[in-house]
Protein backbone atom coordinates (compact mmCIF):
# COMPACT_ATOMS: atom_id res chain seq x y z
CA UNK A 1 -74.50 -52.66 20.75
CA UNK A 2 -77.27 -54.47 18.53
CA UNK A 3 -79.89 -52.76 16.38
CA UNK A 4 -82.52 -53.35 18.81
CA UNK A 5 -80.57 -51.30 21.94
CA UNK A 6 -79.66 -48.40 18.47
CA UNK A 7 -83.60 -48.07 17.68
CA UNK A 8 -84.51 -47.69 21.39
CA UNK A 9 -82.24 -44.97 22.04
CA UNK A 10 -84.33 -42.83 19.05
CA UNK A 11 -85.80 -40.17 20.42
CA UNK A 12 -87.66 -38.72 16.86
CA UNK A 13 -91.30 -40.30 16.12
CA UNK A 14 -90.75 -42.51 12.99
CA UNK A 15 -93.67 -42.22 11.37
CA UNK A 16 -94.23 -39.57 8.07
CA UNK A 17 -96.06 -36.32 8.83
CA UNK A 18 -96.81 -33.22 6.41
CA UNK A 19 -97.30 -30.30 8.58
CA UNK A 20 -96.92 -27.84 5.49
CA UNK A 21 -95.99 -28.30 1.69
CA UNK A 22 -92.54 -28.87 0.99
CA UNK A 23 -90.69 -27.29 1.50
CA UNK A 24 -92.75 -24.91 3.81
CA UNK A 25 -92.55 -21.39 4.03
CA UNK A 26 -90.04 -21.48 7.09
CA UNK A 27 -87.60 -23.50 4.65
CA UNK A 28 -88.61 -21.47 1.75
CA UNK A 29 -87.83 -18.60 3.55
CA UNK A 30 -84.11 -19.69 5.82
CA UNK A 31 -83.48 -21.02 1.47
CA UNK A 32 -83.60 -17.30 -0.07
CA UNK A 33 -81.56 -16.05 2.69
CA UNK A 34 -78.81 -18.98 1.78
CA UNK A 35 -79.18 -17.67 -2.04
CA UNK A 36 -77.81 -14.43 -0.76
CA UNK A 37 -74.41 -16.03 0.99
CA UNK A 38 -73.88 -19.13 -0.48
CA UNK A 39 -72.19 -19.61 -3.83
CA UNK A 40 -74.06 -20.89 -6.25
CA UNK A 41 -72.02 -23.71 -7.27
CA UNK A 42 -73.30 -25.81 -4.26
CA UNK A 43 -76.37 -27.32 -5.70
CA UNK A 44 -79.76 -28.57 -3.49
CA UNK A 45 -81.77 -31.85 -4.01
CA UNK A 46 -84.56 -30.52 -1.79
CA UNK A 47 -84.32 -27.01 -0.05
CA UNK A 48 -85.45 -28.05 3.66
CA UNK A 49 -83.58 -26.69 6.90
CA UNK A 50 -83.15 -29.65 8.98
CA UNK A 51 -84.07 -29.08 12.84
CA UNK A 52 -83.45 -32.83 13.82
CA UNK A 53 -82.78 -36.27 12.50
CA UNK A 54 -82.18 -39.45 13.85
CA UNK A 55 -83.01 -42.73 12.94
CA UNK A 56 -85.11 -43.34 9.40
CA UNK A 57 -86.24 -39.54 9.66
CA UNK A 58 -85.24 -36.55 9.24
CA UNK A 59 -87.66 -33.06 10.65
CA UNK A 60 -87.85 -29.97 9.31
CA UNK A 61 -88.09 -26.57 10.81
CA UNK A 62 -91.82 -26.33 9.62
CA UNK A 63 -92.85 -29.55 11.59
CA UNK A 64 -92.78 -31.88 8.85
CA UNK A 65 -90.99 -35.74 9.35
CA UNK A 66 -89.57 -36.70 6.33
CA UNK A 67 -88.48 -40.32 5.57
CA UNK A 68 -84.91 -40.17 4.94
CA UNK A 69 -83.61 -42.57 1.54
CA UNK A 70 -80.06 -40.88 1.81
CA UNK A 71 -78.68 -40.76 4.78
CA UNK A 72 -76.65 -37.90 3.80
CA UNK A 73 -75.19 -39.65 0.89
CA UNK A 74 -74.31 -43.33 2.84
CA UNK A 75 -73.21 -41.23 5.63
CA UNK A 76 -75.30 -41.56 8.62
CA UNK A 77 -75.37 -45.39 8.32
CA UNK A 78 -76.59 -45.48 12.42
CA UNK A 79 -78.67 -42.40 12.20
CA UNK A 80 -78.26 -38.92 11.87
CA UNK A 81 -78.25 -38.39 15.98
CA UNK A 82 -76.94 -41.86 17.04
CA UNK A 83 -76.49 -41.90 20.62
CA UNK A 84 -73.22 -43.43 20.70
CA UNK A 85 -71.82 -41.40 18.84
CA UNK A 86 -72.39 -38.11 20.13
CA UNK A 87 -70.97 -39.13 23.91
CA UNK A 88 -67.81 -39.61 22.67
CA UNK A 89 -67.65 -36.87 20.44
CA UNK A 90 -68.54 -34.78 23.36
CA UNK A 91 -66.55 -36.66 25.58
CA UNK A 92 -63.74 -36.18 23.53
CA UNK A 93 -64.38 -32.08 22.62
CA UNK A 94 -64.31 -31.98 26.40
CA UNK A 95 -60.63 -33.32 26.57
CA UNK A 96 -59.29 -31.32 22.86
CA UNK A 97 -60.48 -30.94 20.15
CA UNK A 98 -57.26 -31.01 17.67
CA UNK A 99 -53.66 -30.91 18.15
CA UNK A 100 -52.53 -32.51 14.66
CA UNK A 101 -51.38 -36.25 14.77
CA UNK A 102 -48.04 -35.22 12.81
CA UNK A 103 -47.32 -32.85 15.85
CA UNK A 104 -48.47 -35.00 18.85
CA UNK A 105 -49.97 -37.96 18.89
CA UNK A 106 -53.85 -39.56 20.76
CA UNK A 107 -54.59 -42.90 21.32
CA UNK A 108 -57.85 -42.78 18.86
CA UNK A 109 -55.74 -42.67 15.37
CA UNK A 110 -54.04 -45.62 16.51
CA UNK A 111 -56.84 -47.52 17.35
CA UNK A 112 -59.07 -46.29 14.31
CA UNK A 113 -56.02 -47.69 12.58
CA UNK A 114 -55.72 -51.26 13.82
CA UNK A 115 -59.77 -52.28 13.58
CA UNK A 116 -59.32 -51.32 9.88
CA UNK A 117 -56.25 -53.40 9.57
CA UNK A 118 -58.22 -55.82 11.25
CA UNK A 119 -61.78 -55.60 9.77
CA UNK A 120 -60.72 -55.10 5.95
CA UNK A 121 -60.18 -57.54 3.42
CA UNK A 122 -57.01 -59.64 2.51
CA UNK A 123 -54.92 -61.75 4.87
CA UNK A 124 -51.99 -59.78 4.77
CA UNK A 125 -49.50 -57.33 7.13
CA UNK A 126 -51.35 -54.28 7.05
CA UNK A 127 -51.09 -50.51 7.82
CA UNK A 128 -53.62 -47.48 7.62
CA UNK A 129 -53.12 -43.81 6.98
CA UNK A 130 -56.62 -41.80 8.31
CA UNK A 131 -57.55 -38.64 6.33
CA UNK A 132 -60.46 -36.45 5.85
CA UNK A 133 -62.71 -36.67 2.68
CA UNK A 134 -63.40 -39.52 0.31
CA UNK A 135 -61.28 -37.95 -2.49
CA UNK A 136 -58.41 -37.21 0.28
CA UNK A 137 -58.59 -41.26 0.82
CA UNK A 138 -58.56 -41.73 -3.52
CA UNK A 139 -55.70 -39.43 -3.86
CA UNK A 140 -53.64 -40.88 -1.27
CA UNK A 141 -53.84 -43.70 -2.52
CA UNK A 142 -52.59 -43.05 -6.08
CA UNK A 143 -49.77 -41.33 -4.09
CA UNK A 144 -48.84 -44.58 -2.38
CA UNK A 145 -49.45 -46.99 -5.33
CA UNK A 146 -46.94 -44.51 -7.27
CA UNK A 147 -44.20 -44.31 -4.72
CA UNK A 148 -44.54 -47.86 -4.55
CA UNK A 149 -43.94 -48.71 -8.13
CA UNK A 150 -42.42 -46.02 -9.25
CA UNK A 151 -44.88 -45.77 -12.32
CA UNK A 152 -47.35 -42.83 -13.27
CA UNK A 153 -50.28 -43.92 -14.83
CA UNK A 154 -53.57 -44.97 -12.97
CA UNK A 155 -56.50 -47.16 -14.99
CA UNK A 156 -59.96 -46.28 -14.21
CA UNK A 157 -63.28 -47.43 -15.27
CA UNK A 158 -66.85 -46.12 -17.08
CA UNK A 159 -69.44 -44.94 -14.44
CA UNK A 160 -66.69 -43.99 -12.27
CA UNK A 161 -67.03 -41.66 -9.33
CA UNK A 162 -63.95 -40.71 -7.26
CA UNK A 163 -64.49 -37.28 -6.21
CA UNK A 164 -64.32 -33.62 -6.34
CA UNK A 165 -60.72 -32.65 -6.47
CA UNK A 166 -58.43 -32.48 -9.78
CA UNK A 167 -57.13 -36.01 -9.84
CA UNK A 168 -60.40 -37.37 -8.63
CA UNK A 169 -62.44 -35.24 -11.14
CA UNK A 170 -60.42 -37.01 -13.84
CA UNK A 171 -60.76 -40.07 -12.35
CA UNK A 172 -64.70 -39.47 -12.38
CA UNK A 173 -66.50 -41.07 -15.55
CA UNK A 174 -69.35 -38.06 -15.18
CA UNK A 175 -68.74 -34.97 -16.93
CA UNK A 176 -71.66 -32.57 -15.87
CA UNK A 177 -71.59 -31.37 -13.16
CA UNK A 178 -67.64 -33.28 -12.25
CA UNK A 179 -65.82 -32.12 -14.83
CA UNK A 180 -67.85 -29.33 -16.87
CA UNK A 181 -65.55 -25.96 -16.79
CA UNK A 182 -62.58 -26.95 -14.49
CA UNK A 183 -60.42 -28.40 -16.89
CA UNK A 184 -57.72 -29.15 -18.02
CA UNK A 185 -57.74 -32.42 -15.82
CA UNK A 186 -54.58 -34.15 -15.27
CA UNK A 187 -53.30 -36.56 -18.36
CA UNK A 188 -52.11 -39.66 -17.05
CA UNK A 189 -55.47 -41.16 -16.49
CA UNK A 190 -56.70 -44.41 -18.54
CA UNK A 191 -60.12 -45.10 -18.69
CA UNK A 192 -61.60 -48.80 -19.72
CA UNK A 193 -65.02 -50.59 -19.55
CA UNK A 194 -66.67 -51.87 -16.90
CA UNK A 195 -68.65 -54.49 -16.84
CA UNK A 196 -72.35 -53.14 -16.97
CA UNK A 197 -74.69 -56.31 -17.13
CA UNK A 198 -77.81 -53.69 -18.76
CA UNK A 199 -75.73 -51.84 -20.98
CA UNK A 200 -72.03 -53.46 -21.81
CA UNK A 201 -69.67 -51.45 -24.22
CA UNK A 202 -68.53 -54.44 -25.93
CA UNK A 203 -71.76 -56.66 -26.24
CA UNK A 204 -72.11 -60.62 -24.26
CA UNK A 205 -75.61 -62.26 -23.56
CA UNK A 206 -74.87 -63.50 -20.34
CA UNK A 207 -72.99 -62.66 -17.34
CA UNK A 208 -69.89 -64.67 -18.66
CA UNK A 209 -69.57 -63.05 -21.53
CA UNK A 210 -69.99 -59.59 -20.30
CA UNK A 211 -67.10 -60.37 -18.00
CA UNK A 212 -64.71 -62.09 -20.60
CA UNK A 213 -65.12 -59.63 -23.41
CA UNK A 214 -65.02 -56.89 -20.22
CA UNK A 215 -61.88 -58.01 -19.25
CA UNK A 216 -60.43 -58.77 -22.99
CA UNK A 217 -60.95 -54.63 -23.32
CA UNK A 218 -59.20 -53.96 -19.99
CA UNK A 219 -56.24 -56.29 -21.00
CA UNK A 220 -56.48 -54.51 -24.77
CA UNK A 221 -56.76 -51.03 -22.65
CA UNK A 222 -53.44 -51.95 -20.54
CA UNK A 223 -51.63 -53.25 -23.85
CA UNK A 224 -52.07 -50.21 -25.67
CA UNK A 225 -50.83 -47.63 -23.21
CA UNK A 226 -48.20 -50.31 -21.90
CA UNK A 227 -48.94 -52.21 -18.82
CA UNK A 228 -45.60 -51.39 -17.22
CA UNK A 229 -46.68 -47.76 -16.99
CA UNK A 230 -49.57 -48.31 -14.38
CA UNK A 231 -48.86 -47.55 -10.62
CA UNK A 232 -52.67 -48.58 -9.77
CA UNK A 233 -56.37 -49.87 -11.13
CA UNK A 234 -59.08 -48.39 -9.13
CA UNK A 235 -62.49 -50.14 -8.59
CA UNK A 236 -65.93 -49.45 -6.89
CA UNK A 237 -67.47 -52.65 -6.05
CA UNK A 238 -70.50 -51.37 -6.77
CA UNK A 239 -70.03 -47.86 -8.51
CA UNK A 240 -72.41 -45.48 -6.89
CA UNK A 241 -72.68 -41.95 -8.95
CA UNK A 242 -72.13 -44.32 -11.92
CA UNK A 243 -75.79 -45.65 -11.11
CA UNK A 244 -75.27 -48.45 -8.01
CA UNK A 245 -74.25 -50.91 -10.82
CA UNK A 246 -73.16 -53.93 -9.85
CA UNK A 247 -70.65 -55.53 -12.19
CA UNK A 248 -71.14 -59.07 -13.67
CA UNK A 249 -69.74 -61.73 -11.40
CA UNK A 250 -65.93 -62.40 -11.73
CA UNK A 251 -65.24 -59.13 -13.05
CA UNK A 252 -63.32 -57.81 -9.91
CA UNK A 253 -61.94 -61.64 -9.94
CA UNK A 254 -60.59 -61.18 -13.22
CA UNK A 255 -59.46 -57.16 -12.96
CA UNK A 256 -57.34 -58.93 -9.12
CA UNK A 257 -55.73 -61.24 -11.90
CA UNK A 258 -54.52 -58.76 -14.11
CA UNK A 259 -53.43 -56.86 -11.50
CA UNK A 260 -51.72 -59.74 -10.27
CA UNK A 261 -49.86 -60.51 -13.51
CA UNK A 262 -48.39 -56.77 -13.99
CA UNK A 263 -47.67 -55.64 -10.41
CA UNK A 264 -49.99 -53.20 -10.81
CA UNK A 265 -51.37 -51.93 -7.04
CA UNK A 266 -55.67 -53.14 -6.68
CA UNK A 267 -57.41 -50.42 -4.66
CA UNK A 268 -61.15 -51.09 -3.95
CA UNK A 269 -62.67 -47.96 -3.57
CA UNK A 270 -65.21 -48.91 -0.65
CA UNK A 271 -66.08 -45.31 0.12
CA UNK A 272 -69.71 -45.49 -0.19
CA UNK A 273 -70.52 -49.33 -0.55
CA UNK A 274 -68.06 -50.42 2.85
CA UNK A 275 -69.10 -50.59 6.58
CA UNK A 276 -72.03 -52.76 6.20
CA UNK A 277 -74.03 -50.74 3.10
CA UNK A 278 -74.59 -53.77 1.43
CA UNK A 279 -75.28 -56.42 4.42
CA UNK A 280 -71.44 -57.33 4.46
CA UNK A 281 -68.74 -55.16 6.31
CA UNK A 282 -67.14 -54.33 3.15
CA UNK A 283 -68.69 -55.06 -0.36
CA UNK A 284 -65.75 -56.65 -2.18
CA UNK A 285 -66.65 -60.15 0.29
CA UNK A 286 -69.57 -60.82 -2.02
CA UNK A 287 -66.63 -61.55 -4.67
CA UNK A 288 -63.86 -62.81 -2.21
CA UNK A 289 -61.78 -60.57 -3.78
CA UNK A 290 -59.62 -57.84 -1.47
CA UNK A 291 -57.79 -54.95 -2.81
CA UNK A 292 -54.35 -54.26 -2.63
CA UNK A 293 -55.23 -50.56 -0.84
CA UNK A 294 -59.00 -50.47 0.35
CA UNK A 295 -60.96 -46.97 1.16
CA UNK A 296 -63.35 -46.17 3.39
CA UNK A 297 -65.00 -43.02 4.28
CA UNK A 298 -68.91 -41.90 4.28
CA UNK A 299 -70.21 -44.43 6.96
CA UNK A 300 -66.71 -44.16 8.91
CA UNK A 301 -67.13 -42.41 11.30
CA UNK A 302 -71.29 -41.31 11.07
CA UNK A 303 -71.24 -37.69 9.71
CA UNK A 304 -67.77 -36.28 11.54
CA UNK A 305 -65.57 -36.17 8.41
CA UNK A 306 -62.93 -39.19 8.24
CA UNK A 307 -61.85 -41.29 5.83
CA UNK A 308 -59.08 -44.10 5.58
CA UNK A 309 -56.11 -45.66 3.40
CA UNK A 310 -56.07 -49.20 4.47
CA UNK A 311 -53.33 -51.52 2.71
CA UNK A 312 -50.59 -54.04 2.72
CA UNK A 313 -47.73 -53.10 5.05
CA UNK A 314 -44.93 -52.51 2.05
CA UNK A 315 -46.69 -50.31 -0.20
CA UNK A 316 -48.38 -48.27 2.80
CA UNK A 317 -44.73 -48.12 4.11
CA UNK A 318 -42.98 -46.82 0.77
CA UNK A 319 -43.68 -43.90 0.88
CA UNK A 320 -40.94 -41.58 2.33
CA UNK A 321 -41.67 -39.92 6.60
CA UNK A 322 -44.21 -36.65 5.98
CA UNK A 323 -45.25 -38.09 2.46
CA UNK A 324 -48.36 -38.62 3.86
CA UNK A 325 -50.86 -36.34 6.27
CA UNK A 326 -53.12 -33.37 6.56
CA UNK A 327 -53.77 -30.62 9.04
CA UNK A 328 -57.03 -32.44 9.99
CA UNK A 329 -56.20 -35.54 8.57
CA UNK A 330 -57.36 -38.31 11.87
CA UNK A 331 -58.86 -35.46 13.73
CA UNK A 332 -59.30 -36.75 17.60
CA UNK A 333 -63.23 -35.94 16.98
CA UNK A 334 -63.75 -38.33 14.47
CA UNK A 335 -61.89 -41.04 15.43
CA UNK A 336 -64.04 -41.08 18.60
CA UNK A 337 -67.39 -41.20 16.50
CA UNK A 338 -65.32 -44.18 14.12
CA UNK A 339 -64.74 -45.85 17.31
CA UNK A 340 -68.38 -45.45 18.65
CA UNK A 341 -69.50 -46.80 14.76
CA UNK A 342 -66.91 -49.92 14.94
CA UNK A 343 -68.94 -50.59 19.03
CA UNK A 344 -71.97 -50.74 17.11
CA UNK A 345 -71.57 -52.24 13.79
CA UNK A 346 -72.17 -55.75 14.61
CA UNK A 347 -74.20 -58.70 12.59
CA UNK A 348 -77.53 -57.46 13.75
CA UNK A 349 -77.14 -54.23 11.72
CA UNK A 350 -75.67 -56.35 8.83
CA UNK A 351 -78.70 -58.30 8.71
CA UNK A 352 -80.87 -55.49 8.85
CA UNK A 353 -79.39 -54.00 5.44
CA UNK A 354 -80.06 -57.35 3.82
CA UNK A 355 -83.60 -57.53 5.18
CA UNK A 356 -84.20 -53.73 3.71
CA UNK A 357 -83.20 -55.17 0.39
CA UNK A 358 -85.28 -57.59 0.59
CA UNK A 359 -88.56 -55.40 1.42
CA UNK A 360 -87.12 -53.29 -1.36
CA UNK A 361 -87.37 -56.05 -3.65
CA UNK A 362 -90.55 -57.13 -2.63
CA UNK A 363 -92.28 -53.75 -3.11
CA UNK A 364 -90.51 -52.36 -6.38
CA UNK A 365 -89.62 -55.40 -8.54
CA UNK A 366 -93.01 -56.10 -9.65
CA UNK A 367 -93.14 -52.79 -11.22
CA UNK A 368 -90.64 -54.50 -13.82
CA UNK A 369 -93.81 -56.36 -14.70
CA UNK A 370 -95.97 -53.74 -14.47
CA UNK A 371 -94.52 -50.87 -16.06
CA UNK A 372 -92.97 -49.53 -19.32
CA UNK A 373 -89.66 -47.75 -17.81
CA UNK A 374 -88.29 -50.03 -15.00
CA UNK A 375 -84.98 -51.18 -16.72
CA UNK A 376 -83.69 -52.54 -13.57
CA UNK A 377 -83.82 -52.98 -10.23
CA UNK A 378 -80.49 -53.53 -8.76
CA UNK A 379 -77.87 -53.42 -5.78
CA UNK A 380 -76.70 -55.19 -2.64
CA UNK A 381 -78.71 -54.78 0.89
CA UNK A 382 -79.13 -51.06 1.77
CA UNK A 383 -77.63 -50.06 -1.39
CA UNK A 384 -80.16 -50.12 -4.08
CA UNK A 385 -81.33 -48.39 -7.44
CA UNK A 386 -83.99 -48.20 -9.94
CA UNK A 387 -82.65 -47.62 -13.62
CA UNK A 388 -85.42 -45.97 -15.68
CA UNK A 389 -86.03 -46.43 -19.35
CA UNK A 390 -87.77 -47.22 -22.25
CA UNK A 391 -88.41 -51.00 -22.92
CA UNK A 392 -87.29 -52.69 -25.48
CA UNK A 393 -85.10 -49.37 -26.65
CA UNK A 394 -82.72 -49.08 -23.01
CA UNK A 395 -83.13 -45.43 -24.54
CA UNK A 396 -82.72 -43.70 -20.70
CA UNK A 397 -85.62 -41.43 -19.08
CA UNK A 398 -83.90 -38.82 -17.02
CA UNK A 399 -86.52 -36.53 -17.14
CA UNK A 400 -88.62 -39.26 -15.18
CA UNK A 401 -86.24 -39.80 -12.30
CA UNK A 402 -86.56 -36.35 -12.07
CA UNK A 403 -90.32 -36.12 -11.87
CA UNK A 404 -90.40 -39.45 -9.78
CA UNK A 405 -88.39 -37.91 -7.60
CA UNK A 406 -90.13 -34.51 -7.42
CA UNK A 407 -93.32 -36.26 -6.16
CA UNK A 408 -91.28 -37.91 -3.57
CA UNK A 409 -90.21 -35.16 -2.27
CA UNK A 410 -93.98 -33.46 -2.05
CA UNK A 411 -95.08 -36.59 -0.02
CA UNK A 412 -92.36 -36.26 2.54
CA UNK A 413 -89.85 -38.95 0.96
CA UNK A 414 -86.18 -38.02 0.40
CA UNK A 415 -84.67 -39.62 -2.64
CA UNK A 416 -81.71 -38.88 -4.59
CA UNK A 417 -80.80 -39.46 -8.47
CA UNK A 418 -77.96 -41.12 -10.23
CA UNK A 419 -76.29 -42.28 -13.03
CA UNK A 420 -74.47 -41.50 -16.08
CA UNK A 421 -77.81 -40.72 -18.00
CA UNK A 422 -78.82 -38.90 -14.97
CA UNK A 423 -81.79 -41.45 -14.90
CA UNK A 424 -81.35 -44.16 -12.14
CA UNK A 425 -82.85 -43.39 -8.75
CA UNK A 426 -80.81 -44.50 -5.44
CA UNK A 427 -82.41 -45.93 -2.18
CA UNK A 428 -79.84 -45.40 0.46
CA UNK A 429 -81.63 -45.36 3.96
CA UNK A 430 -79.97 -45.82 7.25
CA UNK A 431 -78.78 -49.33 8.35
CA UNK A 432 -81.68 -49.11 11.49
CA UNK A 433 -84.31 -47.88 9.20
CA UNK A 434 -87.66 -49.79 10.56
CA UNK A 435 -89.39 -51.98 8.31
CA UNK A 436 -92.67 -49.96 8.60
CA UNK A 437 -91.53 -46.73 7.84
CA UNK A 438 -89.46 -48.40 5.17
CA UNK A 439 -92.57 -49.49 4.01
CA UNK A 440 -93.87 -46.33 3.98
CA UNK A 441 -92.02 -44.35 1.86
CA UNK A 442 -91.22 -47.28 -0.56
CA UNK A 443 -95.10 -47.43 -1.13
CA UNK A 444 -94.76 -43.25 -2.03
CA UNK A 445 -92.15 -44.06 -4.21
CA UNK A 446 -93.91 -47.03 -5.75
CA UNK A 447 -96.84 -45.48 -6.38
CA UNK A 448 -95.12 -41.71 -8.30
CA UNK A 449 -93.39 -44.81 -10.44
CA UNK A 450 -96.89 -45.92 -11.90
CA UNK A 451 -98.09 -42.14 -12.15
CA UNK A 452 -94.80 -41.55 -14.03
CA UNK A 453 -95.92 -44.52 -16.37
């Protein structure tokens, strides 16, 4: 199905509309009542109830069409209500909804499975384990690269963002709000430098250099702890909490090498930059490199909860019969709306991300020009940031992505933040987003930039 036959089947009007303030006092209201149920420890980036969503746009229960720069975090890649989707989810709920693949088994797992094998990088046997959450996918795969090797120790890199569970939180370079309280965090995790082309740890004025002297610390990093002792490296391609930076050409070239020369297992964590964020299927093709293990989840399977371990056939195969599984892991649900994703993930939708970057571009690199506090403006297709800070100094401005961000939200523009320094803000709108609309809300956005400055 192309993007063209995806945008006719929206049934929301995509255009912006302010009915009320936001949020309005029906949100306001349904958002007190949630204070009084709902721990505390789940934060809010903007306290609307949702009524619908499909498409660039997400409404509100008080009338108001807000232009949606999230997606639910890279989730709803074909739109919140994509048509597709929901017929064979339903179709599917009508048959059952669970039984457990480790108990009895449904066609959908298998065939989840073999796209994935087919559609992810590396020309290689492989074999794919389905799950349910991003940091199920991360910690599976530390599982496998350890049975595999038979070593303990996992290297990791700065602006790192893995998850929310105990080996993920280590994993995760962020320590407010990741880490902060809910230690201790589990010890055999090595941490090295990434290549950040604004701000790298050990210095280079070009690209080149970043990635030499980048590497040079990994290989230093390795040395010290011993190189034997590492089951697995683990990557973003383009690290997303970290601040959607992407590192300086032949870094993941170089990291495939070293991994190479010590046996040590490559996994590519693709979980928010794979299935066609940034205009190619998986982002790891813009540097020809493939992982040993690659992850997907977010975009999977469109908002049903999935998520995949996708890697050469004799480390997926190491580990020992019921290593590996879940109660929900592969639920029948989601594999249907993964299916209905993989019908409709073709080249048109590919194209469209890299045409969104390219408006993106158009409208908000000036502003590097124009402004005092535009770093940066960085990413890959549908997967794009604005780093904010002082020129001349780097010194970050957190406290204007938050105010940026604020304004966006009283014009009817959802954004989120990023970033180690808390100061980067993240454009991540659906795949099918129109171009006007797009236009739309990256004018708002645009325009609370030069207020800011």
């Amino acid at each position: 199905m192309s993007l063209q036959n995806i945008a006719r089947e929206i049934t929301i009007d995509q255009t912006r509309h302010l009915e009320t303030s936001i949020p309005g006092p029906k949100s306001t209201q349904r958002h007190a009542e949630r204070e009084q149920h709902v721990t505390a420890g789940f934060g809010v980036t903007l306290p609307v109830f949702v009524e619908a969503a499909d498409g660039g746009i997400i409404q509100d229960i008080d009338g108001n069409r807000l232009i949606d720069f999230a997606s639910g975090i890279a989730v709803t890649s074909l739109g919140a209500s994509n048509k597709r989707v929901a017929q064979r989810v339903a179709a599917q709920i009508e048959k059952f909804s669970h039984t457990c693949f480790m108990v009895t088994e449904y066609d959908s797992f298998t065939k989840v499975c073999k796209w994935l094998n087919e559609h992810t990088p590396g020309d290689f046997d492989k074999r794919t384990g389905l799950f349910s959450t991003g940091a199920e996918a991360v910690e599976n795969a530390i599982k496998i690269a350890r049975s595999a090797t038979g070593r303990p120790n996992v290297l990791v890199f700065d602006e790192a963002y893995h998850g929310r569970s105990l080996l993920t939180m280590a994993m995760t370079a962020k320590e407010n709000p990741y880490q902060l309280n809910f230690g201790p965090m589990p010890r055999e995790v090595v941490r090295a430098a990434s290549a950040n082309p604004l701000r790298p740890v050990y210095g280079g004025s070009t690209p080149a250099e970043i990635t030499e002297k980048s590497l040079a610390s990994v290989r230093d990093t390795l040395a010290t702890h011993g190189a034997d002792t590492f089951a697995a490296m683990v990557i973003e391609p383009i690290q997303g909490e970290g601040g959607f930076i992407v590192p300086a050409p032949g870094f993941l070239t170089g990291l495939r090498e070293i991994a190479d020369e010590h046996g040590i297992v490559l996994v590519i964590d693709e979980i928010q930059a794979g299935l066609g964020r940034t205009g190619k299927l998986y982002a790891s093709e813009w540097e020809g490199v493939a992982g040993d293990i690659t992850l997907s989840a977010k975009a999977l399977a469109n908002g049903v909860p999935l998520s995949a371990v996708t890697g050469r056939a004799e480390l997926m195969n190491a580990v020992h019969s019921g290593g590996l599984g879940g109660t929900y892991a592969g639920n029948p649900v989601a594999c249907e709306a993964a299916l209905a994703v993989f019908e409709q993930l073709d080249q048109s939708v590919l194209d469209n991300a890299a045409k969104i970057e390219q408006t993106v571009r158009e409208v908000l690199e000036p502003l590097l020009e124009e402004t005092n506090i535009v770093a940066q403006v960085r990413g890959r297709g549908a997967m794009l940031a604005i780093e904010l800070a002082d020129k001349g100094t780097l010194e970050p401005r957190p406290d204007l992505a938050r105010s940026i961000a604020l304004a966006c939200h009283a014009q009817g523009v959802i954004i989120l933040t990023c970033g180690t320094y808390g100061n980067v803000i993240r454009l991540l709108p659906p795949l099918i987003i129109g171009e006007e609309l797009l236009r739309d809300g990256l004018q708002v956005l645009a325009g609370a930039i030069k207020d800011a400055a």
